[in-house]
Every structure is written in structure tokens, then in C-alpha cells.
C-alpha atoms as a PDB file:
ATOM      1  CA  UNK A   1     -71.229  93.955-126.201  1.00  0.00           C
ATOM      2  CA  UNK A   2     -68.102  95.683-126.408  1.00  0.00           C
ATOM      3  CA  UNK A   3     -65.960  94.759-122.544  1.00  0.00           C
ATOM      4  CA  UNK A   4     -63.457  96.768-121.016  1.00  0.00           C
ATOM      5  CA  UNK A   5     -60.491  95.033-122.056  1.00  0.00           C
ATOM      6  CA  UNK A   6     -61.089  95.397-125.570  1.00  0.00           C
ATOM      7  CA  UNK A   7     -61.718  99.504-125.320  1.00  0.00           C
ATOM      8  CA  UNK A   8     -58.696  99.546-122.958  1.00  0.00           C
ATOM      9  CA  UNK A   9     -56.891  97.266-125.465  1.00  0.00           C
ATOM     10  CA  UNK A  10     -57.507  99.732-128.248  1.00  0.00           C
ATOM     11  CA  UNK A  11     -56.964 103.187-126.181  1.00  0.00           C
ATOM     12  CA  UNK A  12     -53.001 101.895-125.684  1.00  0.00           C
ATOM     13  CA  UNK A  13     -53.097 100.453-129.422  1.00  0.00           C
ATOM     14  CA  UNK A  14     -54.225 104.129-130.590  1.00  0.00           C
ATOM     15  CA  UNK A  15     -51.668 106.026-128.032  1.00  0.00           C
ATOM     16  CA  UNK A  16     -48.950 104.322-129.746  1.00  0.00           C
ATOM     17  CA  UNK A  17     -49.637 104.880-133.007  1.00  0.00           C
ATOM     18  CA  UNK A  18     -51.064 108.499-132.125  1.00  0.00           C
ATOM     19  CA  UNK A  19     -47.436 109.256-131.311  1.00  0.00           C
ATOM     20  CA  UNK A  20     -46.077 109.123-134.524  1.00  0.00           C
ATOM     21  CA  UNK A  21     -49.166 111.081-136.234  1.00  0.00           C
ATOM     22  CA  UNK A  22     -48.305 113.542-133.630  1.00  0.00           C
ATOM     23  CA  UNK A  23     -44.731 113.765-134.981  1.00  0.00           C
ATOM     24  CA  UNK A  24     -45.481 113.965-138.478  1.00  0.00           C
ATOM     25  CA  UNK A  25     -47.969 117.056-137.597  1.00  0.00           C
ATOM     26  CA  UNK A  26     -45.641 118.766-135.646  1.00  0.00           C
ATOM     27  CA  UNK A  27     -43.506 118.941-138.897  1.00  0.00           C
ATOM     28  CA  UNK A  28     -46.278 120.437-140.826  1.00  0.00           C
ATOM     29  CA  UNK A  29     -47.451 123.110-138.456  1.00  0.00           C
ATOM     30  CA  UNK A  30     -44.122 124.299-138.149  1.00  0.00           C
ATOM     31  CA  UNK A  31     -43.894 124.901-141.457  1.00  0.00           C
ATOM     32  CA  UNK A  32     -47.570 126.705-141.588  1.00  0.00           C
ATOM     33  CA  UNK A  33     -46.871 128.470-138.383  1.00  0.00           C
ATOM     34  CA  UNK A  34     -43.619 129.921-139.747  1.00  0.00           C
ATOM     35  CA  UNK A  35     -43.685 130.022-143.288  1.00  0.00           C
ATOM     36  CA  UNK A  36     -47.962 130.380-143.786  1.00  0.00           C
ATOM     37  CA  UNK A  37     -47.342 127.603-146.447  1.00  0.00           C
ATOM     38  CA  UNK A  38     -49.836 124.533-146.472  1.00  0.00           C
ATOM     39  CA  UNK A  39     -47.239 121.826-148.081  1.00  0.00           C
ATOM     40  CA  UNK A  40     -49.220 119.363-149.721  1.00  0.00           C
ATOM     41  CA  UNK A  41     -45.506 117.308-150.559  1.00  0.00           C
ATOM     42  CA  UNK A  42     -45.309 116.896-146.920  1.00  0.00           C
ATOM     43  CA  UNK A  43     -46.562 113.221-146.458  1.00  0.00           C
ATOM     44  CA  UNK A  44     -44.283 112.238-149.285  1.00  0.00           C
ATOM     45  CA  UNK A  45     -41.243 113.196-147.078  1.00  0.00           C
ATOM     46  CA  UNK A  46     -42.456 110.706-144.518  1.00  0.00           C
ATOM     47  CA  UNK A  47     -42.609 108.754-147.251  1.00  0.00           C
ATOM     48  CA  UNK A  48     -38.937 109.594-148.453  1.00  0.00           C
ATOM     49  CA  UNK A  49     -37.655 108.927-144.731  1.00  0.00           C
ATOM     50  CA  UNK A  50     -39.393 105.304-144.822  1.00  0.00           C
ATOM     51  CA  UNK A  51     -37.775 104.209-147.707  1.00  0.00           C
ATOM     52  CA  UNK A  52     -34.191 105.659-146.386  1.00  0.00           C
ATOM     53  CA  UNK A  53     -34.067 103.929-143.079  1.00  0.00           C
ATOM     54  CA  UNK A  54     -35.244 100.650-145.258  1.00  0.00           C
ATOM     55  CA  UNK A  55     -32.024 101.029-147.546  1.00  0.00           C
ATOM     56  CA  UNK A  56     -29.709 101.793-144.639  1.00  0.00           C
ATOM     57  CA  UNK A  57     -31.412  98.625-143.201  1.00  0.00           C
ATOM     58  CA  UNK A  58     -31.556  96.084-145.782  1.00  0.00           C
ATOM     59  CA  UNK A  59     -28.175  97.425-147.734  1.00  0.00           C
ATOM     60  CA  UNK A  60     -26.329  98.591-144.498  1.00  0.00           C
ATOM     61  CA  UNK A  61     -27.288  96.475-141.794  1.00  0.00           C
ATOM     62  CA  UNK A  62     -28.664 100.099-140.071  1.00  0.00           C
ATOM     63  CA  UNK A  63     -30.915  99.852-137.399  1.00  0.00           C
ATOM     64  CA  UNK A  64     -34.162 102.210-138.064  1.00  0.00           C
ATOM     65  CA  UNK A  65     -33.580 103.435-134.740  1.00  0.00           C
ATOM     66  CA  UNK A  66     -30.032 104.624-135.422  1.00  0.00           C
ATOM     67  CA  UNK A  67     -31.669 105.496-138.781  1.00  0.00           C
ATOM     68  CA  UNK A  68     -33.682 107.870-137.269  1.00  0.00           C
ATOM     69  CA  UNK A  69     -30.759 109.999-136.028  1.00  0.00           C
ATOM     70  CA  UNK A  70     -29.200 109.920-139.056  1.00  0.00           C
ATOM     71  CA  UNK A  71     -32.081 111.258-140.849  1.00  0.00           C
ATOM     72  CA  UNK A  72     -32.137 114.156-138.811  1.00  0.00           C
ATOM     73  CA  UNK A  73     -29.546 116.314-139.766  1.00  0.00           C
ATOM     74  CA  UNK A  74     -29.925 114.118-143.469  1.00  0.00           C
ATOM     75  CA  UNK A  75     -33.427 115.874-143.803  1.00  0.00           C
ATOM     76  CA  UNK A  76     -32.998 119.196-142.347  1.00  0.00           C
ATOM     77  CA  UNK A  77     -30.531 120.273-144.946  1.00  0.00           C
ATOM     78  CA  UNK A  78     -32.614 118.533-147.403  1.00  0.00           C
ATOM     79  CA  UNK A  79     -35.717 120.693-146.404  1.00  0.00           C
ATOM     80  CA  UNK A  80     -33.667 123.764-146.067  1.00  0.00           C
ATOM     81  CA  UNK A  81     -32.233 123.848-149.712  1.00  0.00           C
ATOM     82  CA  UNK A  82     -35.672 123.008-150.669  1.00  0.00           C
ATOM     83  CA  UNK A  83     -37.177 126.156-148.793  1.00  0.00           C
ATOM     84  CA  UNK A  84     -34.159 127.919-149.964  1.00  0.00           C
ATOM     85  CA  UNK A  85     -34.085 127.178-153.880  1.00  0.00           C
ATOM     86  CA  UNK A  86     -37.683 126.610-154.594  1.00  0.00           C
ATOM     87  CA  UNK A  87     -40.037 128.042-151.884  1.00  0.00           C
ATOM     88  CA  UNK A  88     -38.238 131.304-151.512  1.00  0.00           C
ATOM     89  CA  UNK A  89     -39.032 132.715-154.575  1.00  0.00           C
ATOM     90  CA  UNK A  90     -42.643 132.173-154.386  1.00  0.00           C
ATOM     91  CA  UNK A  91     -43.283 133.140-150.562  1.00  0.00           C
ATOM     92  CA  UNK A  92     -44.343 136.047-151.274  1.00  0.00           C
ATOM     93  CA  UNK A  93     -47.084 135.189-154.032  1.00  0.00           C
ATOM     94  CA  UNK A  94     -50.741 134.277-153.983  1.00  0.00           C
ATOM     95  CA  UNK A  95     -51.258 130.976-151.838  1.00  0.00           C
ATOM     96  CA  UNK A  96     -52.303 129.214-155.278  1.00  0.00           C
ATOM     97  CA  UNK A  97     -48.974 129.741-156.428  1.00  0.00           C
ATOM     98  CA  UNK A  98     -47.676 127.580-153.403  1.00  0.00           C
ATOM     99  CA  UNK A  99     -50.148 125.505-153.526  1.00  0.00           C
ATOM    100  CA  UNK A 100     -49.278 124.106-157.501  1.00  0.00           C
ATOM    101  CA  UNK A 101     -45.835 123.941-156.383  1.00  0.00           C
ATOM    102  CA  UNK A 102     -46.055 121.896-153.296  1.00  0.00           C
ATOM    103  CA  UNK A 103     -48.268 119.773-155.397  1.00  0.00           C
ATOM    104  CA  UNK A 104     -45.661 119.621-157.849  1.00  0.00           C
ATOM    105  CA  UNK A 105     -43.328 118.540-155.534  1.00  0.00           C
ATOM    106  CA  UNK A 106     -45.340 115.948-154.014  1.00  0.00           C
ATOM    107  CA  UNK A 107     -45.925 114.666-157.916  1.00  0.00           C
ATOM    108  CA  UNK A 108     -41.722 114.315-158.520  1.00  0.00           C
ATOM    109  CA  UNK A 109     -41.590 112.911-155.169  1.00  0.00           C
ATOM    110  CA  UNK A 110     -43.454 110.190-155.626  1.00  0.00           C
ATOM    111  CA  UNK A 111     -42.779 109.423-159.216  1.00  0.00           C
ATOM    112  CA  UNK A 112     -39.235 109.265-158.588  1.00  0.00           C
ATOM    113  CA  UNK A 113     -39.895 106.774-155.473  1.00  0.00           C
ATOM    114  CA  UNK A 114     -42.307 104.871-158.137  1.00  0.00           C
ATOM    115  CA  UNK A 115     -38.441 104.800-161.078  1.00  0.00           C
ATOM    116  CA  UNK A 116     -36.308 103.632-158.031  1.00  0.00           C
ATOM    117  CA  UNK A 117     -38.091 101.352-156.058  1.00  0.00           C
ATOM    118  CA  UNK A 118     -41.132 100.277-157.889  1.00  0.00           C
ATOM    119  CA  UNK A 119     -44.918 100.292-157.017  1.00  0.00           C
ATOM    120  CA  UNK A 120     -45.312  97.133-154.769  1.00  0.00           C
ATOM    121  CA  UNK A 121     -44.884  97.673-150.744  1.00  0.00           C
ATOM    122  CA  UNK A 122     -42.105  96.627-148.969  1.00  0.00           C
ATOM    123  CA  UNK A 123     -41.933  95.658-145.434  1.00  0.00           C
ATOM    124  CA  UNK A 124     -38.774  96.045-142.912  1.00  0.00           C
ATOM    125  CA  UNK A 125     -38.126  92.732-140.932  1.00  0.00           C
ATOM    126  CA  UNK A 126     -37.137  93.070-137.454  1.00  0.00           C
ATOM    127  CA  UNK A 127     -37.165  91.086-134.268  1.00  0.00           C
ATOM    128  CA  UNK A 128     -39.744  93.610-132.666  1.00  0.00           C
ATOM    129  CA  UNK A 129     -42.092  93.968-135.237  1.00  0.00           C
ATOM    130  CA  UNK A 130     -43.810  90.841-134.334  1.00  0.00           C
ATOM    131  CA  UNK A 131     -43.159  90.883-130.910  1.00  0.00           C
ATOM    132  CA  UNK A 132     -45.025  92.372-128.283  1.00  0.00           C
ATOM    133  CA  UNK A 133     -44.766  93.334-124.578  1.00  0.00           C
ATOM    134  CA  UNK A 134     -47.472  92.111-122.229  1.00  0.00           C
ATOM    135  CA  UNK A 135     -48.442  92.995-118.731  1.00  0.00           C
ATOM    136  CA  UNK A 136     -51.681  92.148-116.937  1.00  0.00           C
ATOM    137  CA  UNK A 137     -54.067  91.135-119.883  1.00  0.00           C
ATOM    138  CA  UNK A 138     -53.071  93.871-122.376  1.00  0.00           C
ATOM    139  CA  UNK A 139     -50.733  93.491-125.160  1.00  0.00           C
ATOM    140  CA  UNK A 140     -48.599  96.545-127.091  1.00  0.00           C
ATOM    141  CA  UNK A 141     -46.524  95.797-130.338  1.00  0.00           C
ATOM    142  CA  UNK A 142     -42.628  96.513-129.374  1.00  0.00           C
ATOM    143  CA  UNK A 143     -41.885  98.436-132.589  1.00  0.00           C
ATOM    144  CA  UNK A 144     -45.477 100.536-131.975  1.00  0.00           C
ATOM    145  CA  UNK A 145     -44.379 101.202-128.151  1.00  0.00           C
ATOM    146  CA  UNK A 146     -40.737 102.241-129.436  1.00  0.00           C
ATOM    147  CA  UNK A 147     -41.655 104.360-131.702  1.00  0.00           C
ATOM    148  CA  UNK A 148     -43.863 105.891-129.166  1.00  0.00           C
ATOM    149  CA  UNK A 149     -41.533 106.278-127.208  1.00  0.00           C
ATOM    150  CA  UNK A 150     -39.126 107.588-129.845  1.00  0.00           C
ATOM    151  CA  UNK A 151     -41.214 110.454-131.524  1.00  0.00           C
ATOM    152  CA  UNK A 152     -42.611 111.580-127.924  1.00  0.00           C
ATOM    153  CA  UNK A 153     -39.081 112.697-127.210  1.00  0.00           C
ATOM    154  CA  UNK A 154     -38.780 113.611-130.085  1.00  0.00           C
ATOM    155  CA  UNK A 155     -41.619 116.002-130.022  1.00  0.00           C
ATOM    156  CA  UNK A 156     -40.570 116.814-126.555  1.00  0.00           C
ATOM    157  CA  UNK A 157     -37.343 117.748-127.750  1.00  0.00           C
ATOM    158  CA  UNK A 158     -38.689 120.263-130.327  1.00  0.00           C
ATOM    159  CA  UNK A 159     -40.866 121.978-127.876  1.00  0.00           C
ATOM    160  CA  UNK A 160     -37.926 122.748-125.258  1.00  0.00           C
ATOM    161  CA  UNK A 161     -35.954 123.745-128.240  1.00  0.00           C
ATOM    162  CA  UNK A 162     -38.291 126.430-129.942  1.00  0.00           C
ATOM    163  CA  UNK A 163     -38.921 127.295-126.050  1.00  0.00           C
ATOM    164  CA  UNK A 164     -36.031 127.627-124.322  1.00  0.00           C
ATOM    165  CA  UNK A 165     -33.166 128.465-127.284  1.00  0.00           C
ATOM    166  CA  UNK A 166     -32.308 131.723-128.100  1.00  0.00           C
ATOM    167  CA  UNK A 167     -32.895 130.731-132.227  1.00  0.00           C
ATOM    168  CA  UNK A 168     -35.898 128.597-130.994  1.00  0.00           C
ATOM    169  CA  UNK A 169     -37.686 132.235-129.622  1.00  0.00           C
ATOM    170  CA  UNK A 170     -36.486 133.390-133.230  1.00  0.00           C
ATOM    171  CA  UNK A 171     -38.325 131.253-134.870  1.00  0.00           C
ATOM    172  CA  UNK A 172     -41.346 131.794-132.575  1.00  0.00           C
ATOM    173  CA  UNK A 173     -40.988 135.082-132.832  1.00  0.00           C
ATOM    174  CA  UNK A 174     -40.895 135.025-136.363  1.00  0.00           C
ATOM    175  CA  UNK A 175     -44.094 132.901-136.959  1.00  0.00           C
ATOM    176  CA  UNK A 176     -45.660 136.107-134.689  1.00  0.00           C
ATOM    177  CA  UNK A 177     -44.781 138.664-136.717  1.00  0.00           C
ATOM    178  CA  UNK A 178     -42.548 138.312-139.386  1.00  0.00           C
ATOM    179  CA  UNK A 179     -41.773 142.185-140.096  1.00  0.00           C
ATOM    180  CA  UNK A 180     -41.011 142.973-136.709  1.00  0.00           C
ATOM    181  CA  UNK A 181     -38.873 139.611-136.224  1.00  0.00           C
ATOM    182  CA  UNK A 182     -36.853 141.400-139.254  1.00  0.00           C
ATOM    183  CA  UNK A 183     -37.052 145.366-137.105  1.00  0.00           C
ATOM    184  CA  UNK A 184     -35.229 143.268-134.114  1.00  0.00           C
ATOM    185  CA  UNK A 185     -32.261 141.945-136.436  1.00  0.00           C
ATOM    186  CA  UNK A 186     -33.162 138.482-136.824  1.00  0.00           C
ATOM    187  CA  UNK A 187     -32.473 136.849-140.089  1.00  0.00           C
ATOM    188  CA  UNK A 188     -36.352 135.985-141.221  1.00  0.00           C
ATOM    189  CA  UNK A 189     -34.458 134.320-144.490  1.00  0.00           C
ATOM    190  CA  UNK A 190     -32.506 132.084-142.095  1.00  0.00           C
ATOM    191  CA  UNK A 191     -35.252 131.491-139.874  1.00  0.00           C
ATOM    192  CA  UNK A 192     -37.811 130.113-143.083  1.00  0.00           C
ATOM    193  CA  UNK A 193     -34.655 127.885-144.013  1.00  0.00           C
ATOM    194  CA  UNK A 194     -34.425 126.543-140.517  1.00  0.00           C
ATOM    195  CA  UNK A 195     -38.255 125.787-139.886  1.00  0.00           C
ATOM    196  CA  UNK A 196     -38.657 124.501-143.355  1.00  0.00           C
ATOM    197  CA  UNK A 197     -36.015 122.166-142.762  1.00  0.00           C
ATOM    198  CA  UNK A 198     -37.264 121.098-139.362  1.00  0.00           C
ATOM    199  CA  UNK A 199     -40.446 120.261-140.554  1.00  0.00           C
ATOM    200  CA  UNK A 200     -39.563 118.202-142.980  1.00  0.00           C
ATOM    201  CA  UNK A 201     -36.985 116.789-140.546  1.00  0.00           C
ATOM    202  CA  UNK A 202     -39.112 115.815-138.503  1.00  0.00           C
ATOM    203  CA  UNK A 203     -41.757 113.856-140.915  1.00  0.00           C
ATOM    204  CA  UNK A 204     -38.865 112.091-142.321  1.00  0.00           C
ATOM    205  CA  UNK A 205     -37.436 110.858-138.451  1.00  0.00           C
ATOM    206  CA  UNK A 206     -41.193 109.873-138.371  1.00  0.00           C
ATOM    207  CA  UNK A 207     -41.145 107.797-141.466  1.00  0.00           C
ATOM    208  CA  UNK A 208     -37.865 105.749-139.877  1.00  0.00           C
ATOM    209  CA  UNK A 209     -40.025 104.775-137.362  1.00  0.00           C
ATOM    210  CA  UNK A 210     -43.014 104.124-138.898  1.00  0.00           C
ATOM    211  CA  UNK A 211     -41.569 101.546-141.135  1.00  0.00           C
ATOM    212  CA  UNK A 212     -41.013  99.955-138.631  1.00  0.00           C
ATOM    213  CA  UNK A 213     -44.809  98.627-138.597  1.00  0.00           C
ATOM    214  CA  UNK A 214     -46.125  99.486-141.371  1.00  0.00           C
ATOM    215  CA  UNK A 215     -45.310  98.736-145.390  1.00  0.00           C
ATOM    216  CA  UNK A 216     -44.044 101.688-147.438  1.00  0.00           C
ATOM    217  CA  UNK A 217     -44.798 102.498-151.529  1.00  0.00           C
ATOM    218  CA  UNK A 218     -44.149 105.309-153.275  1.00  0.00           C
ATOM    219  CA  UNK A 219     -48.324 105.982-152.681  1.00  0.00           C
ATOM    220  CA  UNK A 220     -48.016 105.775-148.798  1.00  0.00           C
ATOM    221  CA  UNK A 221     -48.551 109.573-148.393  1.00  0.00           C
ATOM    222  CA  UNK A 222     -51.966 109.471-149.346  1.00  0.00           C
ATOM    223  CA  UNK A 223     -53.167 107.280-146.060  1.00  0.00           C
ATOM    224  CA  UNK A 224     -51.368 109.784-143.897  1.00  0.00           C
ATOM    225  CA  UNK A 225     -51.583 113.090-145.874  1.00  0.00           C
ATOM    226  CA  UNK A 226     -55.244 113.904-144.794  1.00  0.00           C
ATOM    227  CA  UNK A 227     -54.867 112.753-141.380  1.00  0.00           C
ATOM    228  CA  UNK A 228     -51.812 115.031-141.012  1.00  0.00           C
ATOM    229  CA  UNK A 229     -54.278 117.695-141.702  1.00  0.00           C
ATOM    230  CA  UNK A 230     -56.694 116.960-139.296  1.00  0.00           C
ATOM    231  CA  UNK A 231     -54.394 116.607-136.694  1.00  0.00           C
ATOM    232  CA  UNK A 232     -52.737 120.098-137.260  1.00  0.00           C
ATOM    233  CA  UNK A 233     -56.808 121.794-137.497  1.00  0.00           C
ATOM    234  CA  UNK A 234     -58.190 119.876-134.248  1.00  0.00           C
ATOM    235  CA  UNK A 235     -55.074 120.901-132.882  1.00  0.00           C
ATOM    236  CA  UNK A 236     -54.790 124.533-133.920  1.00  0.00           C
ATOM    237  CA  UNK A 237     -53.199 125.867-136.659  1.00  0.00           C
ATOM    238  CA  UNK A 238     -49.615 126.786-135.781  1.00  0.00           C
ATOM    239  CA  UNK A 239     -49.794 125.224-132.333  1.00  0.00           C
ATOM    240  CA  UNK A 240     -46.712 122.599-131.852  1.00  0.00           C
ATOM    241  CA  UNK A 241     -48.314 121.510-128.379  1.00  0.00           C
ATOM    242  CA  UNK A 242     -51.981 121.648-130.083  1.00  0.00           C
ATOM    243  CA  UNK A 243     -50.494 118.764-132.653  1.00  0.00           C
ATOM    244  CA  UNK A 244     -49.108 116.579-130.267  1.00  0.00           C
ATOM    245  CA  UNK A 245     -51.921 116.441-127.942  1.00  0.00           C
ATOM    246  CA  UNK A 246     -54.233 116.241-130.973  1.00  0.00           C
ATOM    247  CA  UNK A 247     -51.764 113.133-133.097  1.00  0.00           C
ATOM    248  CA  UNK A 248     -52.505 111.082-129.308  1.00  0.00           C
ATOM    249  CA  UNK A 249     -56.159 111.742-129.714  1.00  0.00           C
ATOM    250  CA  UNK A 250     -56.610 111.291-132.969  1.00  0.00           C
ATOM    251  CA  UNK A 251     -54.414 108.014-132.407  1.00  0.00           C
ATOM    252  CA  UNK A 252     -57.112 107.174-129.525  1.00  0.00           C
ATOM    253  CA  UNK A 253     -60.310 107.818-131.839  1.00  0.00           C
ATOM    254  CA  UNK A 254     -58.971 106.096-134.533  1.00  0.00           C
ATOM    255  CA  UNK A 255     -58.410 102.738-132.711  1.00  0.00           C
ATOM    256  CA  UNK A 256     -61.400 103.199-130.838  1.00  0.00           C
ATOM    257  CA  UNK A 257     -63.710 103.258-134.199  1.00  0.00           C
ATOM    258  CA  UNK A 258     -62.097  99.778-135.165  1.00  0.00           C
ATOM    259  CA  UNK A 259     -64.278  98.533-131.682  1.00  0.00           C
ATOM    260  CA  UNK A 260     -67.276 100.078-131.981  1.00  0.00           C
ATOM    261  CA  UNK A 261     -67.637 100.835-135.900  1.00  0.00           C
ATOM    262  CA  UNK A 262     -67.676  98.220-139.566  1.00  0.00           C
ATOM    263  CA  UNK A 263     -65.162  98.565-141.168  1.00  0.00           C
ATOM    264  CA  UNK A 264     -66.564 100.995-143.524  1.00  0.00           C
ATOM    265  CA  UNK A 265     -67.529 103.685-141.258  1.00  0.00           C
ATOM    266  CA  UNK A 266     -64.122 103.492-139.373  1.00  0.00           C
ATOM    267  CA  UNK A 267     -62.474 106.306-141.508  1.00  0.00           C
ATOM    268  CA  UNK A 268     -65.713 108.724-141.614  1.00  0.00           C
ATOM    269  CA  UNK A 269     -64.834 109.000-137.519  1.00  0.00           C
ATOM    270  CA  UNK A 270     -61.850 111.226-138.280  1.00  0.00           C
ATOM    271  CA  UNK A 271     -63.509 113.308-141.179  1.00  0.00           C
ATOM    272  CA  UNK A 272     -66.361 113.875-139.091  1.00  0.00           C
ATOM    273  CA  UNK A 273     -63.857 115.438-136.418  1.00  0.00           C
ATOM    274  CA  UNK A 274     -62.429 117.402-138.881  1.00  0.00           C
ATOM    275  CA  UNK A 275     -65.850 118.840-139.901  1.00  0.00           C
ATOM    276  CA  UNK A 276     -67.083 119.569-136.296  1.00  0.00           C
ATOM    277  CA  UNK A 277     -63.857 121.065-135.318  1.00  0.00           C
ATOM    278  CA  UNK A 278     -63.907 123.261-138.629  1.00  0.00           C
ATOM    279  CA  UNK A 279     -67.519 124.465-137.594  1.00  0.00           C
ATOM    280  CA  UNK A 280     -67.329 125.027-134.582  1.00  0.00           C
ATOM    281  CA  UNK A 281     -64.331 126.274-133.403  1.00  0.00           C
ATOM    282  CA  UNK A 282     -61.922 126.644-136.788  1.00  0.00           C
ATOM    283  CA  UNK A 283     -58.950 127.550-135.023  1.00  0.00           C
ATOM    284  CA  UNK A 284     -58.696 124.341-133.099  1.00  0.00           C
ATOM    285  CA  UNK A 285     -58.870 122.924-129.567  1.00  0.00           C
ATOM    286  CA  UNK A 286     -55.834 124.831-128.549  1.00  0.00           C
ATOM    287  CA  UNK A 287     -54.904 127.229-131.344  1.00  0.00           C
ATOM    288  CA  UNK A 288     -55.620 131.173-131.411  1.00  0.00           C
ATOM    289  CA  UNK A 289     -56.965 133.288-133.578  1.00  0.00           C
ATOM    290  CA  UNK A 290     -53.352 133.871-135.535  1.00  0.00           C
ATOM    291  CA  UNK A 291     -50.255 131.680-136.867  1.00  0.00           C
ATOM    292  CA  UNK A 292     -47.359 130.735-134.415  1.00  0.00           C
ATOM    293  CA  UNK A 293     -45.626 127.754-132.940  1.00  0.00           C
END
């Protein structure tokens, strides 16, 4: 029998690591809520931003954590000649088309991390990734509970600024209705560039803290990719506040199945989420019926 400790043990486990899900998703639906593009490359760009704060660390002495706001402004230009040289001219075609590229991109991605860094997982060694912080008879993993803490403002951050900033409503309003965004004079062109960029922003200041934790190889994108895309449906398509809620609760779930489930039924737990959210209410928990952030 299963006691308290052990489910409350696992809730604040799964909260911490449901932060950073919840920052990786919030890069994706951006990009769907703006754009309409599903980017199947976009776990690879965590993937990118794990192995960059592990070179500024073990070649630079960088701390992940300063790492992380480097890779900020690193990424968003990054994502926004991306958007700019290769998904511009195809925004426009049949989602297929976008979907090969992506791919495509997620294929030279991880390739290229295979030439420069080989295929075995590396680790980042750090005081705090072994330590933990107690209190009462609970116990939370220092570099889980700053990272937390990290991508929560972080995702904080990105809500107040597509809220409250006059180019923030121009995105918003641009994920709304793209033709009329371009009727009220604001540059739609400029505005894909800038969400694209943020997105992928984002997933990569999520990968500096992530590796943190957890081992990174040029394959790491496929443990996160599908549950980047559960988190943005449970949430609701488009929804920024939909994927942060849903990363914590997915976070939650997915620690909780490690106390009740074997080990071989843990990861059905999440797909079977997926499935019942799919069926029975396909535009998520707190999405709408449209796209926008």
C-alpha cells in the first residue's frame, strides 16, 4: 500500500520537472498559434540548447544558469533566420509541405549533433545536481527545484509580455486573424519572424536547464518530442496559459504513474491522456475552438 508520503513525494518530484515540459510547450504553441505550423524539429532545439550550455560549461567555465540567458537572445535570432529563410517560403503551402520540411530539419539537426559530438550521452557535473533540499520528510533535487523555478518565470515572463506589450498584442493579434492583423498595419512578416524565434527561444532556454538533470545525445528529442505534443493538445492548441498549466500536470501524472504503475505501463499514462483528451474534448482543457496565444 502506497502512503502519503510517497504520493506527496512524487506530486513535488512531478511539479518540478512539469515546469520545464511546460516551457518547452509554450515554445511550440507559439509557433502553432502564430504561424499554424506543427514543427516536428522542435525537440531537437531543446536538444541544440542542452548541448550549448554544456560547451559554455565544460569549455568556458559558464554556469547553465547564466547559460540560459545567453541562449535567449542566441536562439531567437537563430529561430528567426530559420522562419525567415526556410519557413517563409513554404507558409503558404499544403501542411505536408511543412510537415517534410520540419522533418527535414529535425533530420540535419540531429545528424549534425551525432558529426560533432558523437552518439554516447553526456552528463553536466554540478554541485546541485546531486544535492537536494529537504524540509519536513520530503526531499526535492536542487537543480530540478531551480529549474522550476527558472522556466516558471520564464513562462511568466512570456505571458506578461504577449499580454501587456504593444508587439506582444501584435503577435496575439496576429495568431487571431492574420489578414486583418495585416488591414491594421502590423508587419505579419515581422511578427512570424518574432514568434518563430521565440519559440524556439524558449525550448532552447529549456534545454540549459534541463541538462542540468538529465543526460543529453543527439537522440534526446525523441523522449520529449511526443510529450511536447501532449502537453500543447491537453492544454489547447494555441493556448500559452493552457501549456503551462498542462506541462505541471502532465509533470504531476507522470511522477505519479512511477507510484502506482510497473514500469512498463508508466508511459501508456500520458498516451492514454492524450487519447481521452483528443476524444473528448479535441481542443483541450483550456483551448477554443480556433488558433491564438
Amino acid at each position: 500500500m502506497v502512503d502519503a508520503v510517497s504520493i506527496v513525494q512524487a506530486m513535488l518530484t512531478g511539479l518540478m520537472q512539469g515546469g520545464v515540459y511546460a516551457l518547452i510547450s509554450i515554445g511550440l504553441t507559439i509557433i502553432f498559434g502564430v504561424l499554424g505550423i506543427i514543427n516536428f524539429a522542435h525537440a531537437e532545439f531543446m536538444m541544440l540548447g542542452m548541448y550549448t550550455a554544456l560547451v559554455l560549461f565544460l569549455g568556458f567555465s559558464v554556469s547553465p544558469l547564466i547559460g540560459f540567458f545567453l541562449l535567449l537572445p542566441l536562439f531567437l535570432v537563430v529561430g528567426a533566420l530559420i522562419q525567415r529563410v526556410l519557413i517563409e517560403p513554404i507558409i503558404d503551402e499544403q501542411e505536408d509541405a511543412q510537415l517534410i520540411l520540419t522533418f527535414g530539419i529535425l533530420l540535419i539537426l540531429q545528424n549534425g549533433a551525432l558529426v560533432f559530438f558523437g552518439s554516447n550521452p553526456q552528463t553536466m557535473n554540478i554541485a546541485y545536481s546531486s544535492e537536494a533540499f529537504r524540509f519536513l520528510e520530503f526531499t526535492v533535487n536542487q537543480a530540478k527545484a531551480i529549474a522550476f523555478v527558472f522556466a516558471i518565470g520564464a513562462a511568466g515572463a512570456t505571458f506578461a509580455f504577449l499580454r501587456f506589450t504593444e508587439f506582444g498584442r501584435a503577435i496575439r493579434a496576429t495568431a487571431n486573424n492574420s489578414v486583418a492583423a495585416g488591414y491594421a498595419g502590423i508587419n505579419v512578416r515581422r511578427v512570424y519572424m518574432a514568434a518563430f524565434g521565440l519559440g524556439i527561444a524558449l525550448t532552447a532556454t529549456a534545454g540549459a536547464l534541463l541538462v542540468m538533470y538529465y543526460p543529453v545525445s543527439p537522440t534526446v528529442g525523441f523522449n520529449f518530442i511526443v510529450l511536447m505534443f501532449v502537453v500543447v493538445v491537453l492544454g489547447g492548441l494555441g493556448s500559452v496559459r493552457g501549456a503551462l498549466i498542462a506541462g505541471l500536470l502532465i509533470g504531476v501524472i507522470e511522477a505519479l504513474s512511477t507510484v502506482w504503475l510497473p514500469l512498463e505501463l508508466q508511459p501508456a499514462v500520458v498516451f492514454a491522456l492524450f487519447l481521452a483528451v483528443v476524444l473528448l474534448r479535441p481542443q483541450g482543457l483550456f483551448g477554443k475552438a480556433q488558433r491564438g496565444v
